[in-house]
Protein backbone atom coordinates (compact mmCIF):
# COMPACT_ATOMS: atom_id res chain seq x y z
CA UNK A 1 7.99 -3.47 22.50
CA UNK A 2 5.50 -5.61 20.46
CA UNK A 3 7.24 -7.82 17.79
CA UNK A 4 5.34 -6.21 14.47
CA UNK A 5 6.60 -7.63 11.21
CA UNK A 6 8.94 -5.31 8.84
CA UNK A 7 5.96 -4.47 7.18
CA UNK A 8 3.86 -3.78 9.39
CA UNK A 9 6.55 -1.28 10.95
CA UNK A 10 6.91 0.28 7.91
CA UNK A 11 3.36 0.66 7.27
CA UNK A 12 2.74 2.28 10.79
CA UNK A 13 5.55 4.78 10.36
CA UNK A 14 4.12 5.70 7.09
CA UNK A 15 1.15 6.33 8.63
CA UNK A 16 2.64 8.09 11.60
CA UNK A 17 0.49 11.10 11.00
CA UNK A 18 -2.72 9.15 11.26
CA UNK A 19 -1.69 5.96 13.35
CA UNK A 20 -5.41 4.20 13.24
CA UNK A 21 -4.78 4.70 9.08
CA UNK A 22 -1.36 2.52 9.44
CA UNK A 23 -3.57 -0.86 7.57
CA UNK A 24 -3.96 1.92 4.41
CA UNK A 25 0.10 2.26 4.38
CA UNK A 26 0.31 -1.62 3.78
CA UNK A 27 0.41 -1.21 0.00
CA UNK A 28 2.79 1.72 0.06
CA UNK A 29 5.16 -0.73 2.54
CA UNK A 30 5.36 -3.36 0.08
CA UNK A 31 5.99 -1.01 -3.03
CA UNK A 32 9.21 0.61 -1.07
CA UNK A 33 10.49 -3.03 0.10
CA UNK A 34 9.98 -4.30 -3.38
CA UNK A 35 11.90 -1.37 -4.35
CA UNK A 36 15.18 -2.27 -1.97
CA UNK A 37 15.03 -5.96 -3.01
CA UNK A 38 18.03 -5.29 -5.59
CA UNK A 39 21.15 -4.44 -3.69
CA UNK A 40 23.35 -2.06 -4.35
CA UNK A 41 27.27 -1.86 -4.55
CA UNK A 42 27.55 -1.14 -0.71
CA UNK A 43 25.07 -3.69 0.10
CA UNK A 44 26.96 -6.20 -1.82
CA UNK A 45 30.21 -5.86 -0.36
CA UNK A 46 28.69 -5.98 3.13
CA UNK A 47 26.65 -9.17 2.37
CA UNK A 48 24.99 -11.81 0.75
CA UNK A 49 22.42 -10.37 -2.18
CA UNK A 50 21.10 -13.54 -2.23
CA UNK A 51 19.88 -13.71 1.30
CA UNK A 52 19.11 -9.95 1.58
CA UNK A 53 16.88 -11.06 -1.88
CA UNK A 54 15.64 -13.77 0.51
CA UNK A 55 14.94 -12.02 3.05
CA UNK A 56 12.90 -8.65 1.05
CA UNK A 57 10.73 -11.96 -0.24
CA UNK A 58 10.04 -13.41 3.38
CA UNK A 59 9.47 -9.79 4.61
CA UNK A 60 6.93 -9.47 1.48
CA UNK A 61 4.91 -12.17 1.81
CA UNK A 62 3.78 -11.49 5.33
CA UNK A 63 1.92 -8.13 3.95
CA UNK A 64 -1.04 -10.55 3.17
CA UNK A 65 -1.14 -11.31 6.95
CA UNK A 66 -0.47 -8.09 7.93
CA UNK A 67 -3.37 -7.07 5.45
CA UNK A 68 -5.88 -9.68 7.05
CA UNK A 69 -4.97 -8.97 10.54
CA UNK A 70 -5.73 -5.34 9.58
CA UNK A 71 -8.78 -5.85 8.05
CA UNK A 72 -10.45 -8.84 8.61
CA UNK A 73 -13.47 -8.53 6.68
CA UNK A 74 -11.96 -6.89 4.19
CA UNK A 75 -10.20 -8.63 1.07
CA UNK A 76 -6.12 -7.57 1.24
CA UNK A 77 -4.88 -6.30 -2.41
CA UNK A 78 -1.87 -4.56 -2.85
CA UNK A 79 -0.16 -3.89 -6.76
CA UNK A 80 3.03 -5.46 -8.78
CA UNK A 81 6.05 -4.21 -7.57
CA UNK A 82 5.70 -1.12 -10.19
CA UNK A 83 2.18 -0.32 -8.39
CA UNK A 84 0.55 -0.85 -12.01
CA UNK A 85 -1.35 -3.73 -11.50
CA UNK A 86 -4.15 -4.70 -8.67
CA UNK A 87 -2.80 -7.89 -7.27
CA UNK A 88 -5.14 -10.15 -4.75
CA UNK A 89 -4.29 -13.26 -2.85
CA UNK A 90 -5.91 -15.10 -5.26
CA UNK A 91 -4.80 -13.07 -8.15
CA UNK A 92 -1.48 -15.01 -8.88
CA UNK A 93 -2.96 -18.75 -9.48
CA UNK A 94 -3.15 -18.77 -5.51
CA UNK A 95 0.38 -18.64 -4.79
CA UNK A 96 0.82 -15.16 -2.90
CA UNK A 97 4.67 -14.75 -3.06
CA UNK A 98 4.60 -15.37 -7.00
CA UNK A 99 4.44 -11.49 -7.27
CA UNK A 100 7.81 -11.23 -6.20
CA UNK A 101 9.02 -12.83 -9.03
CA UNK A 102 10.57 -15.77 -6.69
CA UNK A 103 10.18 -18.58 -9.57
CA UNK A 104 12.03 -18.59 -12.53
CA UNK A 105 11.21 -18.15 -15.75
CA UNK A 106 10.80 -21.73 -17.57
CA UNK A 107 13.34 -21.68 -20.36
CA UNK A 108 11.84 -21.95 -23.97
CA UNK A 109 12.34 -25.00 -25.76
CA UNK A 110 13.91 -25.23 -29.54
C-alpha cells in the first residue's frame, strides 16, 4: 500500500467514482478536515485537543503538495475553511498554513 497523505486519501475516496478526478476532490478534503479540527466531547475525553488541533493543521498544510503533485502546471487554490474565499499559496502573505488560523491574534493595545 502506497503511503498517500490524509489528504490525499480523502481526496481519492471522494473521488472514488471518478478515480483520475481524485486532484479535483483536494479542495473538498481540506473543507471536511478543517471542519473536524474542533473536537468534540468524545474526542476530548479520549485525547489531547491540542495535538488532534496539531495534527488537522499538519494534515492541512500538505494539501498544497498534494495540489502541486496533482497538477504540476497548474496553480493549487483551495478556499477558507468556510469555502467563501479563494485562497492561493501566495494568497496569505506567503505563509500557506496561515489559513488555518495557526497564529494568534495580536492583542490590541490601550
Amino acid at each position: 500500500m502506497e503511503d498517500r497523505t490524509l489528504i490525499e486519501r480523502l481526496a481519492r475516496h471522494l473521488a472514488s467514482a471518478e478515480p483520475d478526478h481524485w486532484p479535483v476532490r483536494v479542495e473538498d478534503a481540506a473543507s471536511i478536515l478543517a471542519l473536524l479540527k474542533e473536537p468534540d466531547d468524545a474526542m476530548r475525553e479520549a485525547g489531547d485537543p491540542a495535538i488532534w488541533r496539531e495534527m488537522i493543521d499538519a494534515a492541512l498544510r500538505e494539501r498544497w503538495n498534494v495540489a502541486r503533485l496533482a497538477a504540476d502546471d497548474e496553480t493549487p487554490s483551495g478556499s477558507d475553511e468556510e469555502g467563501e474565499i479563494r485562497l492561493t499559496p501566495d494568497t496569505v502573505r506567503g505563509d500557506h498554513a496561515e489559513w488555518v488560523h495557526l497564529h494568534p491574534k495580536p492583542e490590541k493595545r490601550a
